[in-house]
C-alpha atoms as a PDB file:
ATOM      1  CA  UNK A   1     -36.028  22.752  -8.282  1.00  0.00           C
ATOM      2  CA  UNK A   2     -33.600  20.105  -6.477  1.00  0.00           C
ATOM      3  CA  UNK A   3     -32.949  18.334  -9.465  1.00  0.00           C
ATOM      4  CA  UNK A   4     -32.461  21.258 -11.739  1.00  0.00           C
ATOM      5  CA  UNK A   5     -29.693  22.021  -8.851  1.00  0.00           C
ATOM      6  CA  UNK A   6     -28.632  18.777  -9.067  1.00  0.00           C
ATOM      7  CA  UNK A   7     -28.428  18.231 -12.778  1.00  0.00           C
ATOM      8  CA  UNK A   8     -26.486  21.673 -13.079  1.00  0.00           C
ATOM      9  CA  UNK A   9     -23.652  20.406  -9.830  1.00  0.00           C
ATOM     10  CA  UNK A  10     -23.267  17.380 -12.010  1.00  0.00           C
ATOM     11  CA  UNK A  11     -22.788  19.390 -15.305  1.00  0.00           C
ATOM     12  CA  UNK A  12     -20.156  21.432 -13.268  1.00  0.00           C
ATOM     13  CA  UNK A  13     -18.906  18.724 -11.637  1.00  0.00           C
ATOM     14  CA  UNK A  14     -18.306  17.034 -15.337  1.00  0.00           C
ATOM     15  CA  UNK A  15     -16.521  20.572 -16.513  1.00  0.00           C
ATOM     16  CA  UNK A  16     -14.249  20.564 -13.591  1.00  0.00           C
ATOM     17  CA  UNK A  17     -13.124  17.392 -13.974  1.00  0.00           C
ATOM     18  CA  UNK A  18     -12.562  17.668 -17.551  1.00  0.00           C
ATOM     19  CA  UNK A  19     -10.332  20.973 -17.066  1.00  0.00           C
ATOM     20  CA  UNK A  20      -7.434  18.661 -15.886  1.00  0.00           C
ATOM     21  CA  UNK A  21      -7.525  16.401 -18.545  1.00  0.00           C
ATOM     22  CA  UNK A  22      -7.331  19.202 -21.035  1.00  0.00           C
ATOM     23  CA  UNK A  23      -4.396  20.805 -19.258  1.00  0.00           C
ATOM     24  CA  UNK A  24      -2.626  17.878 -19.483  1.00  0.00           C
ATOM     25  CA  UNK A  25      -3.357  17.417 -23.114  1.00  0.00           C
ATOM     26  CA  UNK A  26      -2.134  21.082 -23.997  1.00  0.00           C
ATOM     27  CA  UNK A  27       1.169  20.150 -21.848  1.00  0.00           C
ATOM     28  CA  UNK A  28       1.383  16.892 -23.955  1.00  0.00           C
ATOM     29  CA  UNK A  29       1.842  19.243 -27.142  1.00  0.00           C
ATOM     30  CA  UNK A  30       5.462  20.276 -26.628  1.00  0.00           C
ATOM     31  CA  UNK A  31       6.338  16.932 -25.386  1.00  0.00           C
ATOM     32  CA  UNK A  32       4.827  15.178 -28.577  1.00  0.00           C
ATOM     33  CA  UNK A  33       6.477  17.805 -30.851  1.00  0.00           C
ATOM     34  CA  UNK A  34      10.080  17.238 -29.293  1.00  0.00           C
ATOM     35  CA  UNK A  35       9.338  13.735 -30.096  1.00  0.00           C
ATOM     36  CA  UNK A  36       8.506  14.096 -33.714  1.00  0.00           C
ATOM     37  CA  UNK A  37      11.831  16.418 -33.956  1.00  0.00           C
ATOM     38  CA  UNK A  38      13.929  13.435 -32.271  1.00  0.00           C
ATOM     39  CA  UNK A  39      16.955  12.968 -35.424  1.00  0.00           C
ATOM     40  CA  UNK A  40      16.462   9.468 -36.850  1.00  0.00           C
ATOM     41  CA  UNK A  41      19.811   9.120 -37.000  1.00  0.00           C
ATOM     42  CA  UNK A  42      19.737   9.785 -32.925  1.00  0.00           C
ATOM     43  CA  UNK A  43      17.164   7.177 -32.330  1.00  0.00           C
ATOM     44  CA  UNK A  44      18.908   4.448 -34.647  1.00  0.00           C
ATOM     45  CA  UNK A  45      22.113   4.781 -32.346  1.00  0.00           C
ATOM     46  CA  UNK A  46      19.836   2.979 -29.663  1.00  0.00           C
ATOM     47  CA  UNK A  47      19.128  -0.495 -29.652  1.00  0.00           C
ATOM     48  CA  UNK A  48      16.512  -1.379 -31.711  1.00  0.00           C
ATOM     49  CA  UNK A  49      14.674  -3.020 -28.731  1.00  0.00           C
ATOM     50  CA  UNK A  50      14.718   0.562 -27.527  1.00  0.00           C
ATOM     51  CA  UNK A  51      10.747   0.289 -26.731  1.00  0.00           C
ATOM     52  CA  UNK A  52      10.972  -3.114 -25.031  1.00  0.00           C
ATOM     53  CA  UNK A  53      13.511  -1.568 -22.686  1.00  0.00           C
ATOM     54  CA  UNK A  54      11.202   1.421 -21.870  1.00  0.00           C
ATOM     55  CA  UNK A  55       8.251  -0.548 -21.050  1.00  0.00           C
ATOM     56  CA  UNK A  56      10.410  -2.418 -19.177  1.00  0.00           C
ATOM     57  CA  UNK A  57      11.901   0.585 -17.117  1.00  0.00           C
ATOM     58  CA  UNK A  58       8.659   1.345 -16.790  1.00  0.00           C
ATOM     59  CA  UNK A  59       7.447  -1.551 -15.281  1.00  0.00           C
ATOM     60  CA  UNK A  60      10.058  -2.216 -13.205  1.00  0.00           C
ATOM     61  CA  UNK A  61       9.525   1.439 -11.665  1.00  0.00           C
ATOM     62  CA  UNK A  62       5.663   0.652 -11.484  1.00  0.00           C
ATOM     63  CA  UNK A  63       6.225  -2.695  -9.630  1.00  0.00           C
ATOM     64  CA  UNK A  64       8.355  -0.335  -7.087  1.00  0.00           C
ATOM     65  CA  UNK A  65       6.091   2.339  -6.457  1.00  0.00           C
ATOM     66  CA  UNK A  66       3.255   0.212  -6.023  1.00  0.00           C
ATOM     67  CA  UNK A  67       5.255  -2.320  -3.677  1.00  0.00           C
ATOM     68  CA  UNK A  68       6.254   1.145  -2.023  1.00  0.00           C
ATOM     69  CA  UNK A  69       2.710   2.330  -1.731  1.00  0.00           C
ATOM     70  CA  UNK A  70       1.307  -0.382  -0.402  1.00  0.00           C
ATOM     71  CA  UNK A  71       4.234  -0.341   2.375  1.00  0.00           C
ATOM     72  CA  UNK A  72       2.693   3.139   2.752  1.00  0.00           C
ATOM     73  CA  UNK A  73      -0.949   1.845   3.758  1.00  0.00           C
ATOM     74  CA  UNK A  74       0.107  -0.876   5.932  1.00  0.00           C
ATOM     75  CA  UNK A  75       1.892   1.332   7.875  1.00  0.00           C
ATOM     76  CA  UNK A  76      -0.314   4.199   8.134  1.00  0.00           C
ATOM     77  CA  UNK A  77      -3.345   1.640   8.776  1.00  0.00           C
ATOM     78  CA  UNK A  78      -1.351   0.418  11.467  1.00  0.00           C
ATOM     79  CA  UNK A  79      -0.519   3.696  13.224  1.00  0.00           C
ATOM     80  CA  UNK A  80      -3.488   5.027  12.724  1.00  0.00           C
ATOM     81  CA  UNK A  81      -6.033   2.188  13.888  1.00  0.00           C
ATOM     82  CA  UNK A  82      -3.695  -0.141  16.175  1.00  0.00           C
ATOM     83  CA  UNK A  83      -0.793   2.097  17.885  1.00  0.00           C
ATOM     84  CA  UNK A  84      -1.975   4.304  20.915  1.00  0.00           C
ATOM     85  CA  UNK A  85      -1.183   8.939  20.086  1.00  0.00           C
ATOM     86  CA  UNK A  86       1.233   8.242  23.055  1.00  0.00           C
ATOM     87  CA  UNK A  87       2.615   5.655  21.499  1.00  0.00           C
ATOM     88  CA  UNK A  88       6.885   6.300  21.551  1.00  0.00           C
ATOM     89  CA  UNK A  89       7.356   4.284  17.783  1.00  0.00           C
ATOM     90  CA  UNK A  90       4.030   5.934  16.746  1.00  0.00           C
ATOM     91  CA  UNK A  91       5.251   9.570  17.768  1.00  0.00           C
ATOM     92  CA  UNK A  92       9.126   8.236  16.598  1.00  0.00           C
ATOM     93  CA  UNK A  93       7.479   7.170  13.001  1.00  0.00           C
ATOM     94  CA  UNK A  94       5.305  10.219  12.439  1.00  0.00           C
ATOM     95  CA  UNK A  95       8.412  12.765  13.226  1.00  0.00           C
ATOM     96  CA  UNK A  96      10.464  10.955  10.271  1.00  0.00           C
ATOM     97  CA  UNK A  97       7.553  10.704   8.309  1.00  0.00           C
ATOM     98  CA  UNK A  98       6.817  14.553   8.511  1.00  0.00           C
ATOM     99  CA  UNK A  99      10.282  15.537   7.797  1.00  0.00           C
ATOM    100  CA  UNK A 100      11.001  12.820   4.740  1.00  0.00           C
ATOM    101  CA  UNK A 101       7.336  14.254   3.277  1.00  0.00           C
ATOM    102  CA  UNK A 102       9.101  18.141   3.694  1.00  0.00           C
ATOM    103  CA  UNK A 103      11.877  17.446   1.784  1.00  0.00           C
ATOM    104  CA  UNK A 104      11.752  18.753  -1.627  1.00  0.00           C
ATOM    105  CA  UNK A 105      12.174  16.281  -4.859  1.00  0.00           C
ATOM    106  CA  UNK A 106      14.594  18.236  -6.370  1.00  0.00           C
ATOM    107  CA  UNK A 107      17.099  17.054  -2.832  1.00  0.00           C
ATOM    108  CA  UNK A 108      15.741  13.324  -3.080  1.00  0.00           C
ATOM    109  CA  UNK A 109      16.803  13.850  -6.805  1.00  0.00           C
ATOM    110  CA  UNK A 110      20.409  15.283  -5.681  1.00  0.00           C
ATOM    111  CA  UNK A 111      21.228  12.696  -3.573  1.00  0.00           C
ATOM    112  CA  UNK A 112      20.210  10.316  -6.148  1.00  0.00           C
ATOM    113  CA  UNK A 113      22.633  11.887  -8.937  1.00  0.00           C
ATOM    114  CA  UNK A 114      25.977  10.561  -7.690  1.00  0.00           C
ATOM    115  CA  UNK A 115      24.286   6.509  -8.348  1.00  0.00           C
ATOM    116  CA  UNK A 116      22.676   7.496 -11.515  1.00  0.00           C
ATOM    117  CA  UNK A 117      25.509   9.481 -12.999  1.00  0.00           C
ATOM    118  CA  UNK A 118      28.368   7.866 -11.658  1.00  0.00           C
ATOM    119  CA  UNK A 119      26.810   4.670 -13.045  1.00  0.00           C
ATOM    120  CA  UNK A 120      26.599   5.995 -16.161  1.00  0.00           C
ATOM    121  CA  UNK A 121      30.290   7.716 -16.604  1.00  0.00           C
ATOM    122  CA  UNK A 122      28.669  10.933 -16.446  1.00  0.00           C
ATOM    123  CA  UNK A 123      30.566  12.645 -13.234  1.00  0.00           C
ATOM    124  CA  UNK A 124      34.133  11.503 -12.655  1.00  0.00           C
ATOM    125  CA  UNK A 125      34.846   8.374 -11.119  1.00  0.00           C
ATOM    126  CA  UNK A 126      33.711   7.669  -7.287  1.00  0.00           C
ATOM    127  CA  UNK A 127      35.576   5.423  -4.738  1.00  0.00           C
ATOM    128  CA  UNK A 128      38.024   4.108  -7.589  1.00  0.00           C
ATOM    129  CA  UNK A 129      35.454   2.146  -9.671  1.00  0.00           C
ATOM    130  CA  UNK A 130      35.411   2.197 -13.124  1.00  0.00           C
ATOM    131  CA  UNK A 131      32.616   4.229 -15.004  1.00  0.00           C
ATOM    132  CA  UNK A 132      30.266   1.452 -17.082  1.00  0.00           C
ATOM    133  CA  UNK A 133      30.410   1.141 -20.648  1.00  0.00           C
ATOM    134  CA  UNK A 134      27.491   1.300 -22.931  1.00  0.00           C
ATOM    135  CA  UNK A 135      25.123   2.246 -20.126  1.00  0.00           C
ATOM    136  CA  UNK A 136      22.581   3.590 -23.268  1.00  0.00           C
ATOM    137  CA  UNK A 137      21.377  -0.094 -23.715  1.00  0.00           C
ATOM    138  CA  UNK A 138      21.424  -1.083 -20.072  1.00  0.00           C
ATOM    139  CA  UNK A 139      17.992  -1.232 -18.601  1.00  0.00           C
ATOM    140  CA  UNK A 140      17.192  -0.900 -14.574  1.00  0.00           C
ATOM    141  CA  UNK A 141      18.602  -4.276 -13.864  1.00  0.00           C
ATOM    142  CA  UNK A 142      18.041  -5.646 -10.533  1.00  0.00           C
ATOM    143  CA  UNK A 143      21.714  -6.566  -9.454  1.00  0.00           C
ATOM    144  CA  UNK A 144      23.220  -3.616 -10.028  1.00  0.00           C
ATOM    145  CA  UNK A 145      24.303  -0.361  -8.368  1.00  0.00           C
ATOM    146  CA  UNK A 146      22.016   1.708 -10.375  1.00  0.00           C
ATOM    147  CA  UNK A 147      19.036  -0.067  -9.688  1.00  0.00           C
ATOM    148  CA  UNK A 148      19.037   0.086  -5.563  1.00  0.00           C
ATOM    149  CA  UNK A 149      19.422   3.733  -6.041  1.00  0.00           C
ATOM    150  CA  UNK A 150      16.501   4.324  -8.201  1.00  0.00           C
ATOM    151  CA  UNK A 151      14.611   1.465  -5.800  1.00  0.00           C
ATOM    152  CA  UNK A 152      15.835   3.372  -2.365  1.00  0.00           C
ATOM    153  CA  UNK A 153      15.200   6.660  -3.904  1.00  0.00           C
ATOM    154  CA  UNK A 154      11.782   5.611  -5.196  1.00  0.00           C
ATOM    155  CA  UNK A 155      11.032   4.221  -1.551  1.00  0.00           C
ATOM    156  CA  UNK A 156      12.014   7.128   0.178  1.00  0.00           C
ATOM    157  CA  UNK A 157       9.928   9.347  -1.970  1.00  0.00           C
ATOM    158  CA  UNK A 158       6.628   7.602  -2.429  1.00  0.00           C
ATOM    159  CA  UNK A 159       6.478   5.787   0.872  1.00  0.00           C
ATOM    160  CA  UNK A 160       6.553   8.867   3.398  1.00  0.00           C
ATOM    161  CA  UNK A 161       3.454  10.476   1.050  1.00  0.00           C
ATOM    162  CA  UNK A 162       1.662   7.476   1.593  1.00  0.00           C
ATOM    163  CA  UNK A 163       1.493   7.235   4.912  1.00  0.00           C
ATOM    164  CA  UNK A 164       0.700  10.766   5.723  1.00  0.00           C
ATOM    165  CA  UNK A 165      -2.155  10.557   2.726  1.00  0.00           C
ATOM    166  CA  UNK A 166      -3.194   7.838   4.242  1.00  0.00           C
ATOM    167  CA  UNK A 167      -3.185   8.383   7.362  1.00  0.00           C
ATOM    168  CA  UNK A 168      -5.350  12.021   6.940  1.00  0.00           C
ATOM    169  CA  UNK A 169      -8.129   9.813   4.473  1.00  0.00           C
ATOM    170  CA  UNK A 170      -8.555   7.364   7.367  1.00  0.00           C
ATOM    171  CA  UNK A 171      -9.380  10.707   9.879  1.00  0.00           C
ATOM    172  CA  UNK A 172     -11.537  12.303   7.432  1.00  0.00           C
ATOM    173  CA  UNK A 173     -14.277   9.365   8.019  1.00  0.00           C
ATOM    174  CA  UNK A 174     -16.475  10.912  10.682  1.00  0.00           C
ATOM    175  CA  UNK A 175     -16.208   9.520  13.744  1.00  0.00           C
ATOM    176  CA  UNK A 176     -20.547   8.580  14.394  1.00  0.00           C
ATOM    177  CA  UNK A 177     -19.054   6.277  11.469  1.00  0.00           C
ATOM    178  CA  UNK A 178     -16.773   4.231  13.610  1.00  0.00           C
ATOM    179  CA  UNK A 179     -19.072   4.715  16.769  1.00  0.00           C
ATOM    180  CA  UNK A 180     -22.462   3.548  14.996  1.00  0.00           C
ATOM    181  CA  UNK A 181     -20.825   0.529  13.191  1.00  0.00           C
ATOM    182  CA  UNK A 182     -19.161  -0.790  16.902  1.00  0.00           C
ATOM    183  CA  UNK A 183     -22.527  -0.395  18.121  1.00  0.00           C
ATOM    184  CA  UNK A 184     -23.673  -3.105  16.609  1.00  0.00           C
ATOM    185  CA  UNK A 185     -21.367  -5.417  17.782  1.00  0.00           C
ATOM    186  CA  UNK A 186     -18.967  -5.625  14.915  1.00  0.00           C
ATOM    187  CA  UNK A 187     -15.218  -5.694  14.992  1.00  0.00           C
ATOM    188  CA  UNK A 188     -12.616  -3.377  14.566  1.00  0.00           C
ATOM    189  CA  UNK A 189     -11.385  -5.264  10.885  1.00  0.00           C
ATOM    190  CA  UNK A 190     -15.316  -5.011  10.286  1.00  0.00           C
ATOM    191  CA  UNK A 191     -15.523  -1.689  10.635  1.00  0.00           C
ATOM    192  CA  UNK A 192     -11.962  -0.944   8.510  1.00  0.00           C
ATOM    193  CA  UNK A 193     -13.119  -3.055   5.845  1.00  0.00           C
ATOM    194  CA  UNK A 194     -16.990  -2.636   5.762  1.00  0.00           C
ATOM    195  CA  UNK A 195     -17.252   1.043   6.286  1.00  0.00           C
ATOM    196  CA  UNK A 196     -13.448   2.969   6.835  1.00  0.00           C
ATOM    197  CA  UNK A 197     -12.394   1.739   3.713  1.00  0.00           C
ATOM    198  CA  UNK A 198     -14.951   1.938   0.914  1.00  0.00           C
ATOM    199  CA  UNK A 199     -15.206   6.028   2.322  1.00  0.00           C
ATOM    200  CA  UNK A 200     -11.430   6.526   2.320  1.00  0.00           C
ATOM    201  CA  UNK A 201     -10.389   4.683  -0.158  1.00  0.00           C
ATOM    202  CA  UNK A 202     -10.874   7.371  -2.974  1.00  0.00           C
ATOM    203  CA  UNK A 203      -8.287   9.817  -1.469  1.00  0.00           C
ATOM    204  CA  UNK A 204      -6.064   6.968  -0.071  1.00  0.00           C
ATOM    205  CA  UNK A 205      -5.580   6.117  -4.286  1.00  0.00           C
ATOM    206  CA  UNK A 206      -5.207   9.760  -4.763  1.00  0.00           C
ATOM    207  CA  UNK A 207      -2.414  10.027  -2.462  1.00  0.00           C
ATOM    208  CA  UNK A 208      -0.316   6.778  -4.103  1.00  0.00           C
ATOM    209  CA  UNK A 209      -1.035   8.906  -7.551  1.00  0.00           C
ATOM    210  CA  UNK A 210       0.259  12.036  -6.196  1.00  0.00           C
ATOM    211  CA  UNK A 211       3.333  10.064  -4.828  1.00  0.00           C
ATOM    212  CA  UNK A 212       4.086   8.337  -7.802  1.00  0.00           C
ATOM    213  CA  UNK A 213       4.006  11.594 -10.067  1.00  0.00           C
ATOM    214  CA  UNK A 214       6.482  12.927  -7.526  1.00  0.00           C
ATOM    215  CA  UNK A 215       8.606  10.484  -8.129  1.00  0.00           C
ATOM    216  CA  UNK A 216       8.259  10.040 -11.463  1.00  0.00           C
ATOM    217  CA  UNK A 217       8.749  13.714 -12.353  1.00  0.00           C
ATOM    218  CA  UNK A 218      12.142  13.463 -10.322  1.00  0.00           C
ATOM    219  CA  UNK A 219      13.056  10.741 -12.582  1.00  0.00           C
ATOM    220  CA  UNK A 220      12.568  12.747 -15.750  1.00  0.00           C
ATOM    221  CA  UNK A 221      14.199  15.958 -14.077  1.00  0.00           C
ATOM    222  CA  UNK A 222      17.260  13.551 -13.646  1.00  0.00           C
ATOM    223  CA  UNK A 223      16.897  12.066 -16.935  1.00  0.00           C
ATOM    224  CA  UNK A 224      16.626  15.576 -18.585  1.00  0.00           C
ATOM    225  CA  UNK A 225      19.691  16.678 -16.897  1.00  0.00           C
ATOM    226  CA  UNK A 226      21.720  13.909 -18.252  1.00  0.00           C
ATOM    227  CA  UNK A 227      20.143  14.672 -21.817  1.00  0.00           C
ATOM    228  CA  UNK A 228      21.481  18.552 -21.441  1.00  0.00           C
ATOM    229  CA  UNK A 229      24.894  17.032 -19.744  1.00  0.00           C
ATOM    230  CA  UNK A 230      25.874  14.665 -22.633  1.00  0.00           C
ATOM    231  CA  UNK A 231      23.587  15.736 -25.941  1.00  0.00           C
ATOM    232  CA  UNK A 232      25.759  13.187 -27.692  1.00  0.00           C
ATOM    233  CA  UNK A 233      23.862  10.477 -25.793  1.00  0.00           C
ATOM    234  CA  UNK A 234      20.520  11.054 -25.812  1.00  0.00           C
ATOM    235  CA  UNK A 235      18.696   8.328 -27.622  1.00  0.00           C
ATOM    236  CA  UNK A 236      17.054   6.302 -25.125  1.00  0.00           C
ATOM    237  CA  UNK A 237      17.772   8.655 -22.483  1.00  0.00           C
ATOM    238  CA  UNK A 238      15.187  10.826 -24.075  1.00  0.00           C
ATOM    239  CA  UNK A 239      12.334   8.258 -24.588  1.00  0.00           C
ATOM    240  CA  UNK A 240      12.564   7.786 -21.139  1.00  0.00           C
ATOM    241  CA  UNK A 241      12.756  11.215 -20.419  1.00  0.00           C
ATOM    242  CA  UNK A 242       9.144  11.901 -22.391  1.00  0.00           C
ATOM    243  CA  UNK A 243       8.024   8.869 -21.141  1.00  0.00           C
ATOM    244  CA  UNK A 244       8.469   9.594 -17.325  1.00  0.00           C
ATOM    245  CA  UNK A 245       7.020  12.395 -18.112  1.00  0.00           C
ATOM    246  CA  UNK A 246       4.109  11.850 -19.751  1.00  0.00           C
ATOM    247  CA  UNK A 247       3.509   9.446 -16.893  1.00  0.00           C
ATOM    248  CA  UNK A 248       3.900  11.658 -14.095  1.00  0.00           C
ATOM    249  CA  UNK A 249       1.894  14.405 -16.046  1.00  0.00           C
ATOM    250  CA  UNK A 250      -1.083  11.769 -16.256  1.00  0.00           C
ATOM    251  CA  UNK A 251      -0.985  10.493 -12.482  1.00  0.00           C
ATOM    252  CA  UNK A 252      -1.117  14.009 -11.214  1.00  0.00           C
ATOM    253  CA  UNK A 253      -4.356  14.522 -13.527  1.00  0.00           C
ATOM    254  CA  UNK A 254      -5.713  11.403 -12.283  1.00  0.00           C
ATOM    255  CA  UNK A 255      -4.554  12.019  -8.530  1.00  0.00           C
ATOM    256  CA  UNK A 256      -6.246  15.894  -9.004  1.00  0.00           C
ATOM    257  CA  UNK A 257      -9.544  14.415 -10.344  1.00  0.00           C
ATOM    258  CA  UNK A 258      -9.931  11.474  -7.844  1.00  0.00           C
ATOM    259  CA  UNK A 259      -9.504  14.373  -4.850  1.00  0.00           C
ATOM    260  CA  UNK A 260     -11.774  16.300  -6.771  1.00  0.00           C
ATOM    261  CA  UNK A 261     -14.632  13.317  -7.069  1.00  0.00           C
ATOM    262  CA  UNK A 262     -13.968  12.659  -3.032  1.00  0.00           C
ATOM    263  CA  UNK A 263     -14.511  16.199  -2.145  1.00  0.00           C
ATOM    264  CA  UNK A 264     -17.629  16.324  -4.126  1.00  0.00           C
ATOM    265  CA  UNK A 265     -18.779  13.178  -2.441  1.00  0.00           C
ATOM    266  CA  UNK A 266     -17.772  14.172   1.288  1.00  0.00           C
ATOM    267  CA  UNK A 267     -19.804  17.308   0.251  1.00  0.00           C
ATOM    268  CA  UNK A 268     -23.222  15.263  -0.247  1.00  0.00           C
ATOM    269  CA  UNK A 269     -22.908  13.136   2.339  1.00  0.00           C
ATOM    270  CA  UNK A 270     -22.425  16.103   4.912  1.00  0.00           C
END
């Protein structure tokens, strides 16, 4: 009878998991038919290294959020294993956190719109500089205006997540946990790294997912806008619109199914 029960969770366990993966397919539709209705004549306007500077937006935005994520996890490992509840920075850190993570994308994406589209000659000119020329074929370069936005805007948005996912997957490992493993005479980094970890680690990758698709989808909302703004210059604008897209689409599947497979396992160990 127990593994009958058993066989049937893990049957429903495989359907539920499978549901997001076909939702994102089905959203993937539109998306893939927009991109097989993109004029030719449109996409030959762009550079023809128009995919090489794509995957290298992309990687360049990766490399951030990741750098930004794992900025995220030091800090919430330190506040929440090293610095005292009474701690002033602690209690300091956690107000700002709480307030950056209540702030809606769409605001994060406001603020960012006078960098992006001032950059690109879109709204009129700010402070007296020139608009740039030819932005269509300028990537996310590192020295320039355009790309400490997107890096600062990118920080701001997936580092506060972080830390608060972070911090809530390190109190979700019971506490006998903690108290069991210093029994036996091992060390605090023993216990984070033999036991805290390998349990939380699960929903601690689920929370850098979720943050990423939030910021990611804020690019594409941006990138969209711009498309509507100026349809005369939407080459490359809208490859990277369907690609930041597809990419946030994707990380919040894989963020949803990763919460889904530490639920399930919190479940059998309680």
């Amino acid at each position: 009878m127990n593994a009958m029960t058993t066989r049937a969770e893990r049957k429903q366990k495989f359907v539920l998991q499978g549901i997001p993966f076909i939702i994102f397919g089905i959203a993937a539709i539109p998306i893939w038919k927009a991109l097989k209705k993109t004029d030719a004549a449109d996409m030959q306007v762009v550079s023809p290294n128009v995919l090489s500077m794509l995957l290298n937006d992309l990687y360049i935005l990766l490399s951030v959020s990741c750098l930004a994520i794992l900025l995220g996890i030091v800090c919430a490992f330190y506040l929440e294993e090293w610095l005292p509840k009474n701690n002033w920075a602690r209690r300091l850190i956690e107000s700002h956190v709480a307030i950056l993570t209540s702030i809606p994308s769409t605001l994060y994406g406001i603020l960012a719109i006078s960098i992006f589209f001032s950059y690109a000659g879109t709204l009129k000119v700010i402070d007296g500089a020139p608009p740039a020329q030819n932005t269509e074929s300028i990537p996310f370069q590192r020295n320039t205006t355009l790309f400490c936005g997107e890096v600062l805007t990118f920080i701001f948005m997936v580092t506060p997540v972080t830390i608060k996912t972070t911090q809530e997957a390190l109190r979700s490992v019971a506490t006998p946990v903690r108290e069991a493993v210093f029994a036996l005479g091992a060390s605090q980094w023993q216990v984070l790294r033999q036991h805290v970890v390998p349990i939380a680690f699960i929903r601690i990758l689920a929370g850098g997912c979720r943050a990423m698709s939030r910021a990611f989808a804020t690019a594409a909302l941006l990138i969209g806008i711009y498309i509507w703004y100026d349809t005369t210059d939407a080459g490359g604008m809208s490859g990277r619109f369907i690609l930041f897209l597809a990419v946030s689409l994707f990380l919040s599947v894989f963020s949803s199914s990763l919460t889904e497979v530490y639920d399930s396992d919190l479940t059998q160990r309680s």
